[in-house]
PDB file of N, CA and C in Angstrom:
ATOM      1  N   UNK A   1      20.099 -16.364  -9.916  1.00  0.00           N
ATOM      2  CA  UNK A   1      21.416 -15.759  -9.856  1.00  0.00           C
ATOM      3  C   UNK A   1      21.481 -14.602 -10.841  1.00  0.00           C
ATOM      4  N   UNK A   2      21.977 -13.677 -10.652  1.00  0.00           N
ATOM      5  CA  UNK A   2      22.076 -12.607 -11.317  1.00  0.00           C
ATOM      6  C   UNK A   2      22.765 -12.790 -12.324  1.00  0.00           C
ATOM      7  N   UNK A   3      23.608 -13.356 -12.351  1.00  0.00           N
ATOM      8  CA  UNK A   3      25.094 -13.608 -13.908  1.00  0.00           C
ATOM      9  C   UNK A   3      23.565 -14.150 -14.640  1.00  0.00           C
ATOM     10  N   UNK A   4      22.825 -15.163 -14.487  1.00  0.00           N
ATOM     11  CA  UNK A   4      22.458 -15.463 -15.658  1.00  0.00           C
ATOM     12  C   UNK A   4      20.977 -14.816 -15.915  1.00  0.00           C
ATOM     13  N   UNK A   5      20.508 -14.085 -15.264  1.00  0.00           N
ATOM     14  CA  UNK A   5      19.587 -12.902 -15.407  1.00  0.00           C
ATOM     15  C   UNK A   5      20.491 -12.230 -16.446  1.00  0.00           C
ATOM     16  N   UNK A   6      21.322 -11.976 -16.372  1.00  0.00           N
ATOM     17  CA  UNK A   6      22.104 -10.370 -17.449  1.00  0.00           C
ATOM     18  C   UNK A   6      22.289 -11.084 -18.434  1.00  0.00           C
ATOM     19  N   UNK A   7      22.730 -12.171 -18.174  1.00  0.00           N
ATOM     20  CA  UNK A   7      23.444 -12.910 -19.703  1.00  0.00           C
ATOM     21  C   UNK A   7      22.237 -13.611 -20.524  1.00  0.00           C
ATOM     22  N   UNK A   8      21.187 -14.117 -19.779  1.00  0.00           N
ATOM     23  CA  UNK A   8      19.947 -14.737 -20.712  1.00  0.00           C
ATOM     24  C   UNK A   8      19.236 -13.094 -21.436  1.00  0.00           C
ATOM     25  N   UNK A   9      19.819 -12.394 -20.997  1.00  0.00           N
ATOM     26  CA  UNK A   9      18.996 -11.598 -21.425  1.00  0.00           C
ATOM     27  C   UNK A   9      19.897 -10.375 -22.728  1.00  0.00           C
ATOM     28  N   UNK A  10      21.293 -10.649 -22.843  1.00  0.00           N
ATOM     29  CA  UNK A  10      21.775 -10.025 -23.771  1.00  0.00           C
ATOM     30  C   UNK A  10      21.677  -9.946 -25.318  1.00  0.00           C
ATOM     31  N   UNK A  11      21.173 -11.376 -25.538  1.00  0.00           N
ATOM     32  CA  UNK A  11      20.787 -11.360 -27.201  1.00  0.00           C
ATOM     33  C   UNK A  11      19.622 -11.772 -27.506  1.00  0.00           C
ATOM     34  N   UNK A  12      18.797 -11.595 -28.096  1.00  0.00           N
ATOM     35  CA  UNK A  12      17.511 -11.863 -28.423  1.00  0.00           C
ATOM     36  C   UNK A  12      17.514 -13.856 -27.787  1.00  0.00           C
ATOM     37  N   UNK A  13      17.952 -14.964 -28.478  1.00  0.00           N
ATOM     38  CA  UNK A  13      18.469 -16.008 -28.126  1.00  0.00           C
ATOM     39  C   UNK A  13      19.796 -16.332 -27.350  1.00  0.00           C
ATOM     40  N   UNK A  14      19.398 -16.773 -26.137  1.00  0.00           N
ATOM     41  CA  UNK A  14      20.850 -17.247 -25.241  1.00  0.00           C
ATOM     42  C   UNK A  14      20.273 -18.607 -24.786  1.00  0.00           C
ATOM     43  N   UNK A  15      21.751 -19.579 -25.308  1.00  0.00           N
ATOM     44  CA  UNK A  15      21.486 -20.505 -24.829  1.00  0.00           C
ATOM     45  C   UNK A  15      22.804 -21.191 -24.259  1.00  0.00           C
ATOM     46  N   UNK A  16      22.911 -21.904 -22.830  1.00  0.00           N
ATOM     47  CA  UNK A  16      23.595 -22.303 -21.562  1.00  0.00           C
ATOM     48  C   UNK A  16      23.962 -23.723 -22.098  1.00  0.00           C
ATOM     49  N   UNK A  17      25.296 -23.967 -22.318  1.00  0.00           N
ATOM     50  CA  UNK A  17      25.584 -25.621 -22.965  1.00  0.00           C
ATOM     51  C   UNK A  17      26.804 -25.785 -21.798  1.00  0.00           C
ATOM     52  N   UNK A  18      27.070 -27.348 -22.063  1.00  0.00           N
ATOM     53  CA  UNK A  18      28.426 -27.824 -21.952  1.00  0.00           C
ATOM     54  C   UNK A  18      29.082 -28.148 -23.254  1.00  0.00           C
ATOM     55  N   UNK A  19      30.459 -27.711 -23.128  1.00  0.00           N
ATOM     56  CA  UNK A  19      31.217 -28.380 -24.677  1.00  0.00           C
ATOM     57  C   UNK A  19      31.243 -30.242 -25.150  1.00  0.00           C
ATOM     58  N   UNK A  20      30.864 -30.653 -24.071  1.00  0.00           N
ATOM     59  CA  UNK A  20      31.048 -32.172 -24.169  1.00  0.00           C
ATOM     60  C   UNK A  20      28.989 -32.812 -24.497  1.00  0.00           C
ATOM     61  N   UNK A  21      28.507 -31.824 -24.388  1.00  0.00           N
ATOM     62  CA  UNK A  21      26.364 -32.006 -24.146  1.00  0.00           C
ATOM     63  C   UNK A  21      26.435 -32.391 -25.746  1.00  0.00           C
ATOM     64  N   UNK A  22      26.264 -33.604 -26.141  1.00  0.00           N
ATOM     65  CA  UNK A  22      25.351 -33.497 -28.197  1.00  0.00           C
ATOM     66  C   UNK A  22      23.564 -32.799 -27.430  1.00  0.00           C
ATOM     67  N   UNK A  23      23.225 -32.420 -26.461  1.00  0.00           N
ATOM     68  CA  UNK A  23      21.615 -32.159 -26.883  1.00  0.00           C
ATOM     69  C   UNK A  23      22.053 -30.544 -26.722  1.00  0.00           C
ATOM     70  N   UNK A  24      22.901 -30.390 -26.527  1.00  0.00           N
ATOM     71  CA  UNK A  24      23.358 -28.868 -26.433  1.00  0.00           C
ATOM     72  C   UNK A  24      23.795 -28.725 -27.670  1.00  0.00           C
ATOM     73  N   UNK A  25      24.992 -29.252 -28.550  1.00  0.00           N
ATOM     74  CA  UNK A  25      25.121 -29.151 -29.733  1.00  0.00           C
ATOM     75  C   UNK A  25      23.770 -29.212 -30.632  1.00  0.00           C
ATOM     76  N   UNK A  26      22.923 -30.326 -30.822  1.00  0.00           N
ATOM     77  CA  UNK A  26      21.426 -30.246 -31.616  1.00  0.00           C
ATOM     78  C   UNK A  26      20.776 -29.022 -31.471  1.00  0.00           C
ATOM     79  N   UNK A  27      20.918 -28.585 -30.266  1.00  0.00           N
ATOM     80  CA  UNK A  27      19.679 -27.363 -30.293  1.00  0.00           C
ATOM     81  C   UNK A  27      20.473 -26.123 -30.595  1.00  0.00           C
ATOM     82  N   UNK A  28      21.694 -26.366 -30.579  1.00  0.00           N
ATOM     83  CA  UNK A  28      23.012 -24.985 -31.185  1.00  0.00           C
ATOM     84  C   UNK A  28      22.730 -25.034 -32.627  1.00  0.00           C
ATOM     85  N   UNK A  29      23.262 -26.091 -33.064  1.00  0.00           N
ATOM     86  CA  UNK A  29      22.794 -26.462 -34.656  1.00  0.00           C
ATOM     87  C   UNK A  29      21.270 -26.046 -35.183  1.00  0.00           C
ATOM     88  N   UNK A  30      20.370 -26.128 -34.205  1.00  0.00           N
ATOM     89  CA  UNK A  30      19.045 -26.335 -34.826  1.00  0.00           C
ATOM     90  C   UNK A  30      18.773 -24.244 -34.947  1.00  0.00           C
ATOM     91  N   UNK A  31      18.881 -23.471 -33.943  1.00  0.00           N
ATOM     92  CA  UNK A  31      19.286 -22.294 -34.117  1.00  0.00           C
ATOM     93  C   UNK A  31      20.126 -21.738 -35.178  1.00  0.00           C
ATOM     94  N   UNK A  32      20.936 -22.230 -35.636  1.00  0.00           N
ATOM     95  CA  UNK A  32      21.939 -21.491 -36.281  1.00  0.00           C
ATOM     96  C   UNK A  32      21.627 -22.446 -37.974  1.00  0.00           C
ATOM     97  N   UNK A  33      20.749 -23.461 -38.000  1.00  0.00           N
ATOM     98  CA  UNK A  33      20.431 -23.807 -38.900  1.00  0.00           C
ATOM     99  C   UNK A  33      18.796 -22.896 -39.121  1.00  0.00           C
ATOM    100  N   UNK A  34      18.456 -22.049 -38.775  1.00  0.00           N
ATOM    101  CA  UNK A  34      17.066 -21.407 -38.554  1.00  0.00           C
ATOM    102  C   UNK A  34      17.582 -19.974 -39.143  1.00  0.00           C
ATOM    103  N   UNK A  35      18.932 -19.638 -38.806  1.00  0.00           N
ATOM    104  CA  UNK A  35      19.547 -18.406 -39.255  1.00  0.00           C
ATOM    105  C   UNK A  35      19.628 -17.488 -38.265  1.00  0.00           C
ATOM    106  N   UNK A  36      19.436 -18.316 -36.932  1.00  0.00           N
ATOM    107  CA  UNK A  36      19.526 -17.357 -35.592  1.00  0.00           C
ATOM    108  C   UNK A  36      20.829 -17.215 -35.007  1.00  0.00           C
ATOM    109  N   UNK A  37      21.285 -16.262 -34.443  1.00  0.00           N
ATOM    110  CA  UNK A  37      22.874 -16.193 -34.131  1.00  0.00           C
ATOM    111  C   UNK A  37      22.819 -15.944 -32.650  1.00  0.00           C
ATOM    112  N   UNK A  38      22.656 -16.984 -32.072  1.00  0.00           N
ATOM    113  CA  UNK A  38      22.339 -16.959 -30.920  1.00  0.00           C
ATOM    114  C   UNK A  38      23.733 -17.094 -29.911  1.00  0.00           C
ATOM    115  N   UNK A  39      23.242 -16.280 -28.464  1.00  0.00           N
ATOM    116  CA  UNK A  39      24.908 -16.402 -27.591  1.00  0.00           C
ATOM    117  C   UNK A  39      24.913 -17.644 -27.189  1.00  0.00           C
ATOM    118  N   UNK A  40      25.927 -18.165 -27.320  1.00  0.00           N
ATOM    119  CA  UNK A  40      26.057 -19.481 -26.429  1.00  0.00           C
ATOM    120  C   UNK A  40      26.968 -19.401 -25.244  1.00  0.00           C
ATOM    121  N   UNK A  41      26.683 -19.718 -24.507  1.00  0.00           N
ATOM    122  CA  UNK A  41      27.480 -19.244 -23.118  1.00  0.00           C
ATOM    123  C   UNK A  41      27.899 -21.143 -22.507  1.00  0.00           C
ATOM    124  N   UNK A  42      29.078 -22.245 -22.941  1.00  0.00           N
ATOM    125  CA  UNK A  42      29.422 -23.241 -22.104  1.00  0.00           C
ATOM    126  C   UNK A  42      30.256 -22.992 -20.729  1.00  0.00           C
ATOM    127  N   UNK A  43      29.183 -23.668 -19.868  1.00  0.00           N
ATOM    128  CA  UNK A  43      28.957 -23.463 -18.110  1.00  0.00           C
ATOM    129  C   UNK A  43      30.350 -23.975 -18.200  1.00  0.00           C
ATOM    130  N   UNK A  44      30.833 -25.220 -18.745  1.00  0.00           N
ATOM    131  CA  UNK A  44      32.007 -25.826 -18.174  1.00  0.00           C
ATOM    132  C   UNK A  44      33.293 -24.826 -18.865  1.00  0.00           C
ATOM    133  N   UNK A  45      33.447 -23.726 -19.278  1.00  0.00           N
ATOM    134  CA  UNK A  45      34.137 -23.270 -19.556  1.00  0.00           C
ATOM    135  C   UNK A  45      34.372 -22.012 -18.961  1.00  0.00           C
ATOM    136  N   UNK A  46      33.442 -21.355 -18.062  1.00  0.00           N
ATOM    137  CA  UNK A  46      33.124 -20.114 -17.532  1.00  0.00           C
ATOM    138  C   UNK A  46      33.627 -20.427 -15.748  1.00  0.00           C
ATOM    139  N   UNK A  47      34.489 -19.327 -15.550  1.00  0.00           N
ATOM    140  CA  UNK A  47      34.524 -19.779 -13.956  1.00  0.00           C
ATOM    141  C   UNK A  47      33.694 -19.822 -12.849  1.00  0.00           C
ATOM    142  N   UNK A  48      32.856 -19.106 -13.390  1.00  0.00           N
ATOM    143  CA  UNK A  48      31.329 -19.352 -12.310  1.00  0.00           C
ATOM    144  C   UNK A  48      30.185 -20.125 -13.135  1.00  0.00           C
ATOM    145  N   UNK A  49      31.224 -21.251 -13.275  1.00  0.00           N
ATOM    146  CA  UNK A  49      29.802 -21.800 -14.418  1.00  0.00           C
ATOM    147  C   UNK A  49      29.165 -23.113 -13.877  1.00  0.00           C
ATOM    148  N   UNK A  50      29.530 -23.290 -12.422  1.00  0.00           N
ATOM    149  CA  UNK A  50      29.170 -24.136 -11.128  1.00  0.00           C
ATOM    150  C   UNK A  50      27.998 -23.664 -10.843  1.00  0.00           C
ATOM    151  N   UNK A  51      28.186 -22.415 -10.685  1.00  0.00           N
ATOM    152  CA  UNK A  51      27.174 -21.388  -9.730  1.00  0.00           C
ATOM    153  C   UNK A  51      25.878 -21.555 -10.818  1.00  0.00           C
ATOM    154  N   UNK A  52      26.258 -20.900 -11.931  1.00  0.00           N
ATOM    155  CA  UNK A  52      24.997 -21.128 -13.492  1.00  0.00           C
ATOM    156  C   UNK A  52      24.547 -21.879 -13.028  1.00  0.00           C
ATOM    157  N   UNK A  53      24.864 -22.996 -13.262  1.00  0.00           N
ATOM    158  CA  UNK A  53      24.781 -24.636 -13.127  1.00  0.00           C
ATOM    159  C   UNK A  53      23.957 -24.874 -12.397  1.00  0.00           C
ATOM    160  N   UNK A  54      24.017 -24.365 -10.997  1.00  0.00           N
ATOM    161  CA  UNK A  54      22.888 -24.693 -10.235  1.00  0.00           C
ATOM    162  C   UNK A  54      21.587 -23.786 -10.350  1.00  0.00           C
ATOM    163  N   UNK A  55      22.128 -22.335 -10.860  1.00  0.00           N
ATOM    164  CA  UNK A  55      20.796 -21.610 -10.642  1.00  0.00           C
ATOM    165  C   UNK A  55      19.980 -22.102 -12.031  1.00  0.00           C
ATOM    166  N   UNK A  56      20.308 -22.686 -13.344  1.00  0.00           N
ATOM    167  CA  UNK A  56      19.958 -22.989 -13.908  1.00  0.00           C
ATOM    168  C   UNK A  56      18.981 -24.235 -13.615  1.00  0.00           C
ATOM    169  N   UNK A  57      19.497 -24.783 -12.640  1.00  0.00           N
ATOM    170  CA  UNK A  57      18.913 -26.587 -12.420  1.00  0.00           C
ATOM    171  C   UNK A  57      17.918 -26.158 -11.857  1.00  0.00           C
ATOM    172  N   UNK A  58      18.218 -25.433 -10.601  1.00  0.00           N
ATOM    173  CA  UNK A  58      16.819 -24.582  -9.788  1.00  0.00           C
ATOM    174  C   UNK A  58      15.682 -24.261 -10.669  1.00  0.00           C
ATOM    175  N   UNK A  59      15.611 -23.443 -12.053  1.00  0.00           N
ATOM    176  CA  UNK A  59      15.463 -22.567 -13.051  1.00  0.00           C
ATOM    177  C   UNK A  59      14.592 -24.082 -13.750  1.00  0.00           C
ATOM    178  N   UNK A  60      14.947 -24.739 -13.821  1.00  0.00           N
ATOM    179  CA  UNK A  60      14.086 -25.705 -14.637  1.00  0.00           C
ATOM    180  C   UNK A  60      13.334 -27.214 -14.236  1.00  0.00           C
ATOM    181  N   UNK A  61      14.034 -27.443 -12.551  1.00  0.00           N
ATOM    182  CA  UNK A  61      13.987 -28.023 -11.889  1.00  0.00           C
ATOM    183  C   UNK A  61      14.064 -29.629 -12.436  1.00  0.00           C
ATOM    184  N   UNK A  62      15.412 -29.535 -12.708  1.00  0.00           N
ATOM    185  CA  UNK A  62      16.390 -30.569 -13.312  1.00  0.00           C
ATOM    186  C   UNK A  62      17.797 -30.809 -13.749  1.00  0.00           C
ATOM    187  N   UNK A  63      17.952 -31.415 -13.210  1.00  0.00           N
ATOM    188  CA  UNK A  63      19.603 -31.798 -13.573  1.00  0.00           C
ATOM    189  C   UNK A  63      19.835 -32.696 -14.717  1.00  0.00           C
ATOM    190  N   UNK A  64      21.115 -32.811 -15.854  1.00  0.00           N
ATOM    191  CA  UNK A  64      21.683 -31.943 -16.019  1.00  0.00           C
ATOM    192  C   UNK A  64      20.977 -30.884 -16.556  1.00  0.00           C
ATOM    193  N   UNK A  65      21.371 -29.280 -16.197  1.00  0.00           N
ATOM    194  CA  UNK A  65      20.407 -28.191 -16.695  1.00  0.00           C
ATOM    195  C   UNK A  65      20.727 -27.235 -18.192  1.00  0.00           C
ATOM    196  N   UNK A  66      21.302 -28.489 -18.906  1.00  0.00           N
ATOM    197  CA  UNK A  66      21.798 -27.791 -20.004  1.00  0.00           C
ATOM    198  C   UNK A  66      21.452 -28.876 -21.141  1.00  0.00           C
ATOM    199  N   UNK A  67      20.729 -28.511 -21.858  1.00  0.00           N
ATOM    200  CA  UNK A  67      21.133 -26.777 -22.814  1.00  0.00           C
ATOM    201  C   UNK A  67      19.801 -26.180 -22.174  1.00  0.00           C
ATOM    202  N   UNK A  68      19.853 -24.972 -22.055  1.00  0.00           N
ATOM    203  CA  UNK A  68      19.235 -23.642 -21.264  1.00  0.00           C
ATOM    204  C   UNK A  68      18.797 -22.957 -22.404  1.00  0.00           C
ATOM    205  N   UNK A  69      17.385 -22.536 -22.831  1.00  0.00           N
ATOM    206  CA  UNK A  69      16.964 -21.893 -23.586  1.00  0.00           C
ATOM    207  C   UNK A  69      16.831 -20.778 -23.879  1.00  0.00           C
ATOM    208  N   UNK A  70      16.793 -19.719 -23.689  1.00  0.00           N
ATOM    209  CA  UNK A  70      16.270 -18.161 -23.294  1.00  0.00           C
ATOM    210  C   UNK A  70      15.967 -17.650 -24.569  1.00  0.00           C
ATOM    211  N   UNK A  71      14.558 -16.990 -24.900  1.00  0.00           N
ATOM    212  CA  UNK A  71      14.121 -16.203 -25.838  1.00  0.00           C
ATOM    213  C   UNK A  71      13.606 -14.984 -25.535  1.00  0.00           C
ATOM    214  N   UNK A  72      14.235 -14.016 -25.716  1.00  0.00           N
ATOM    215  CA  UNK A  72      13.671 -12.285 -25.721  1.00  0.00           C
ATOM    216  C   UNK A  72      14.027 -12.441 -24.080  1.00  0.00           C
ATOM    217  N   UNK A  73      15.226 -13.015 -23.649  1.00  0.00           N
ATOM    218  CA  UNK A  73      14.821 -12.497 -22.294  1.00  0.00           C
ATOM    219  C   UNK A  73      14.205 -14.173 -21.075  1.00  0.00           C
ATOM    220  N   UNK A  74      13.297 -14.367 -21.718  1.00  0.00           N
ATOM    221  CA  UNK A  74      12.724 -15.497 -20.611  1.00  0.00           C
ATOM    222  C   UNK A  74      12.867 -17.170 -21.032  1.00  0.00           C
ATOM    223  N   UNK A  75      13.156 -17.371 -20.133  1.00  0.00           N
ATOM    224  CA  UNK A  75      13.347 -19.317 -19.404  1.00  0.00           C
ATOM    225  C   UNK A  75      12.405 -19.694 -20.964  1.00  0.00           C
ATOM    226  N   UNK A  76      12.830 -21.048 -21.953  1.00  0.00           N
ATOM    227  CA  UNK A  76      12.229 -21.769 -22.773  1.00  0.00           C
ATOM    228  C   UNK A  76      11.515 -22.717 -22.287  1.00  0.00           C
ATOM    229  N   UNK A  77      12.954 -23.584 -22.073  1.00  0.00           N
ATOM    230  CA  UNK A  77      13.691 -24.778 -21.507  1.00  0.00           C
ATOM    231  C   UNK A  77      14.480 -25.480 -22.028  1.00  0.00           C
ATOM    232  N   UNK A  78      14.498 -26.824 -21.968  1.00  0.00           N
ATOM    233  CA  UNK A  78      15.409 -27.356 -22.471  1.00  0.00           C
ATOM    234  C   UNK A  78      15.243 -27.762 -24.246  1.00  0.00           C
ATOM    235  N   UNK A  79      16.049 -28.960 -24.125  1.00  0.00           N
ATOM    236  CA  UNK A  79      15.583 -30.174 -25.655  1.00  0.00           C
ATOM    237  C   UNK A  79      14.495 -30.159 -25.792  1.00  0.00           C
ATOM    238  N   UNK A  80      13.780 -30.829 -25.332  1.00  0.00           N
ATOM    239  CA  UNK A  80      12.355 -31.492 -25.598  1.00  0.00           C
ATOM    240  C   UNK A  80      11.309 -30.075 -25.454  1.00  0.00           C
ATOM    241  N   UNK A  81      11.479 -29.112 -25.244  1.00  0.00           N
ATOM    242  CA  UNK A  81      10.830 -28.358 -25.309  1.00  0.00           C
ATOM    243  C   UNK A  81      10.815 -27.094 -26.170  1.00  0.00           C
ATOM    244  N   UNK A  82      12.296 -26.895 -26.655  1.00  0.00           N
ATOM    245  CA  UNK A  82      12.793 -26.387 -27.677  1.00  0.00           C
ATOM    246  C   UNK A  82      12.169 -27.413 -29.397  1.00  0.00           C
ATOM    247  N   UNK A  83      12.587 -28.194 -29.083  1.00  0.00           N
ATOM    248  CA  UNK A  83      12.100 -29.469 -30.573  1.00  0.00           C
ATOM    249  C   UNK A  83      10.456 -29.284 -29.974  1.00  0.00           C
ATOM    250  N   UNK A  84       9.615 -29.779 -29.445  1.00  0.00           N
ATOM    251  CA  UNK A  84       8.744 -29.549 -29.367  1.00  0.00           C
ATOM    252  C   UNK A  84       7.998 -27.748 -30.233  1.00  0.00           C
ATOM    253  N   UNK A  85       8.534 -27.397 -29.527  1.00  0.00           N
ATOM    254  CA  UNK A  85       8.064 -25.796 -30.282  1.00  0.00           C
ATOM    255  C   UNK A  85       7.939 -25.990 -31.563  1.00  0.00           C
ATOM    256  N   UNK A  86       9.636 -26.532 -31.851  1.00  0.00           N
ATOM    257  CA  UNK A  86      10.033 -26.539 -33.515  1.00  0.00           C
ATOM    258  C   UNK A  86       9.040 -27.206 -34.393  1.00  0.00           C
ATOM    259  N   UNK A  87       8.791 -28.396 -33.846  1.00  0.00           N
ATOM    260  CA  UNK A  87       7.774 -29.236 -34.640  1.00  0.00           C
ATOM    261  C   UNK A  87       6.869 -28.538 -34.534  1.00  0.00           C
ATOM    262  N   UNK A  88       5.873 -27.785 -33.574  1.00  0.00           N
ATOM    263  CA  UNK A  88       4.999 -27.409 -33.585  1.00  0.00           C
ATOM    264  C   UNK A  88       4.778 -25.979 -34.744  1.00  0.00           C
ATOM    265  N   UNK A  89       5.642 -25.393 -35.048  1.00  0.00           N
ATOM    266  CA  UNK A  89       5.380 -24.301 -35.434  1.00  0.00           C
ATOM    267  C   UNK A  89       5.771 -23.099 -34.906  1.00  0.00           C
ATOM    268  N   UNK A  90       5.369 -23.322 -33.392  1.00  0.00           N
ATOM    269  CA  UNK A  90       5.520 -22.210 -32.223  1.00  0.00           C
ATOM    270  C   UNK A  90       6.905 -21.247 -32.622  1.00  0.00           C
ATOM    271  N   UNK A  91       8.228 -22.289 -32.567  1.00  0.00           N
ATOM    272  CA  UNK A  91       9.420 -21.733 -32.481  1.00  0.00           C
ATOM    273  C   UNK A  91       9.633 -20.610 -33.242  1.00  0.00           C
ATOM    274  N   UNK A  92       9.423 -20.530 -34.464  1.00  0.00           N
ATOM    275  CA  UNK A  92       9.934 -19.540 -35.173  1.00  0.00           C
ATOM    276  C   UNK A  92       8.984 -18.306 -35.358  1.00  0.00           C
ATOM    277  N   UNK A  93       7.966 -18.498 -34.504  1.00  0.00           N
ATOM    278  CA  UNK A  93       6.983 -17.440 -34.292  1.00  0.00           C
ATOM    279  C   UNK A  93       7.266 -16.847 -32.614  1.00  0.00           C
ATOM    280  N   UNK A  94       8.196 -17.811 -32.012  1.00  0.00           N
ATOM    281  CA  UNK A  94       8.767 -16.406 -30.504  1.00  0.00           C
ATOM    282  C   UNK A  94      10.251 -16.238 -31.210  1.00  0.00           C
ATOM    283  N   UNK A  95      11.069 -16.568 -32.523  1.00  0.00           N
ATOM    284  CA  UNK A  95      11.920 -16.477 -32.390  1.00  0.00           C
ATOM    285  C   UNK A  95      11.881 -14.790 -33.454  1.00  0.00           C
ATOM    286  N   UNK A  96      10.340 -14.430 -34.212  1.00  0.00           N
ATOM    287  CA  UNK A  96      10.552 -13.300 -35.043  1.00  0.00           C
ATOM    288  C   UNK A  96      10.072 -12.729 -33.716  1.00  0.00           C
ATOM    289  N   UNK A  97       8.997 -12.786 -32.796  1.00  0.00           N
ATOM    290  CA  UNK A  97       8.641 -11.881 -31.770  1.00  0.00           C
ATOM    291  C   UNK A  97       9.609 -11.307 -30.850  1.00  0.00           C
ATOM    292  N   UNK A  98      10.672 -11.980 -31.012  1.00  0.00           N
ATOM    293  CA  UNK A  98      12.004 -11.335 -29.844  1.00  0.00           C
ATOM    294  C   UNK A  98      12.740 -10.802 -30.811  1.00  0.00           C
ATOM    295  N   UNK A  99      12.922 -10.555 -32.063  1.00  0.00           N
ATOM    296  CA  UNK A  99      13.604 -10.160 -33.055  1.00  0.00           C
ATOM    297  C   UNK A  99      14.950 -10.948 -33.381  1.00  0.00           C
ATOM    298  N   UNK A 100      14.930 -11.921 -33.075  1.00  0.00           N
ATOM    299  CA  UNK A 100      15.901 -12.831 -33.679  1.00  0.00           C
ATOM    300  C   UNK A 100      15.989 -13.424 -35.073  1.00  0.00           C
ATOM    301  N   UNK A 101      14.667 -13.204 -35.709  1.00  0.00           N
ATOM    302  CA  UNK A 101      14.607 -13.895 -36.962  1.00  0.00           C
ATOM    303  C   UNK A 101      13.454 -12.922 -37.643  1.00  0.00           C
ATOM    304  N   UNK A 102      14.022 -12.548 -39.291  1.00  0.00           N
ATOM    305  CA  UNK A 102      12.796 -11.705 -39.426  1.00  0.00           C
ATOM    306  C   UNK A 102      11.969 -12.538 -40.603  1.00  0.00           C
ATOM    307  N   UNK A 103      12.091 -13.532 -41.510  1.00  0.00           N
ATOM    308  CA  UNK A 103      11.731 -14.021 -42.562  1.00  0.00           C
ATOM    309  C   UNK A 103      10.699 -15.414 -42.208  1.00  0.00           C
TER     310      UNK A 103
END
């Protein structure tokens, strides 16, 4: 879907929640505890956030499809793959490569 082509792609980090998701809150927190100021865009609050919803589920091929990752632009994924990174190291090495974090 195009809405979330433009919108994953407006801030270095965009990430797709519901206001009621805690794995959407953890990985909001875990960003903004990193010093990243990332967009958060909640589907259940947006009027085409049905439509997200599905192109997102398509997008990761899973339901529920939130929290939605996007770095520099491209698909993460979700929790477990976001924490995964983190533990690994990975994360904060695509998060200076998209310019979200410089330290």
């Amino acid at each position: 879907m195009e809405r979330v082509t433009k919108l994953s792609s407006e801030k270095a980090v965009v990430i797709f929640t519901t206001s009621n998701c805690p794995m959407s809150h953890s990985v909001t927190s875990l960003f903004s505890s990193l010093g990243v100021g990332a967009a958060v865009h909640e589907l259940d609050k947006d009027p085409r956030g049905r439509d997200m919803e599905r192109d997102l589920a398509r997008r990761l091929g899973r339901t529920p499809p939130v929290p939605a990752v996007f770095i520099g632009g491209k698909l993460v994924g979700s929790t477990d793959r976001v924490m995964s990174l983190h533990l690994s190291g990975k994360l904060v090495v695509m998060l200076k490569a998209a310019g979200a974090m410089w330290l």
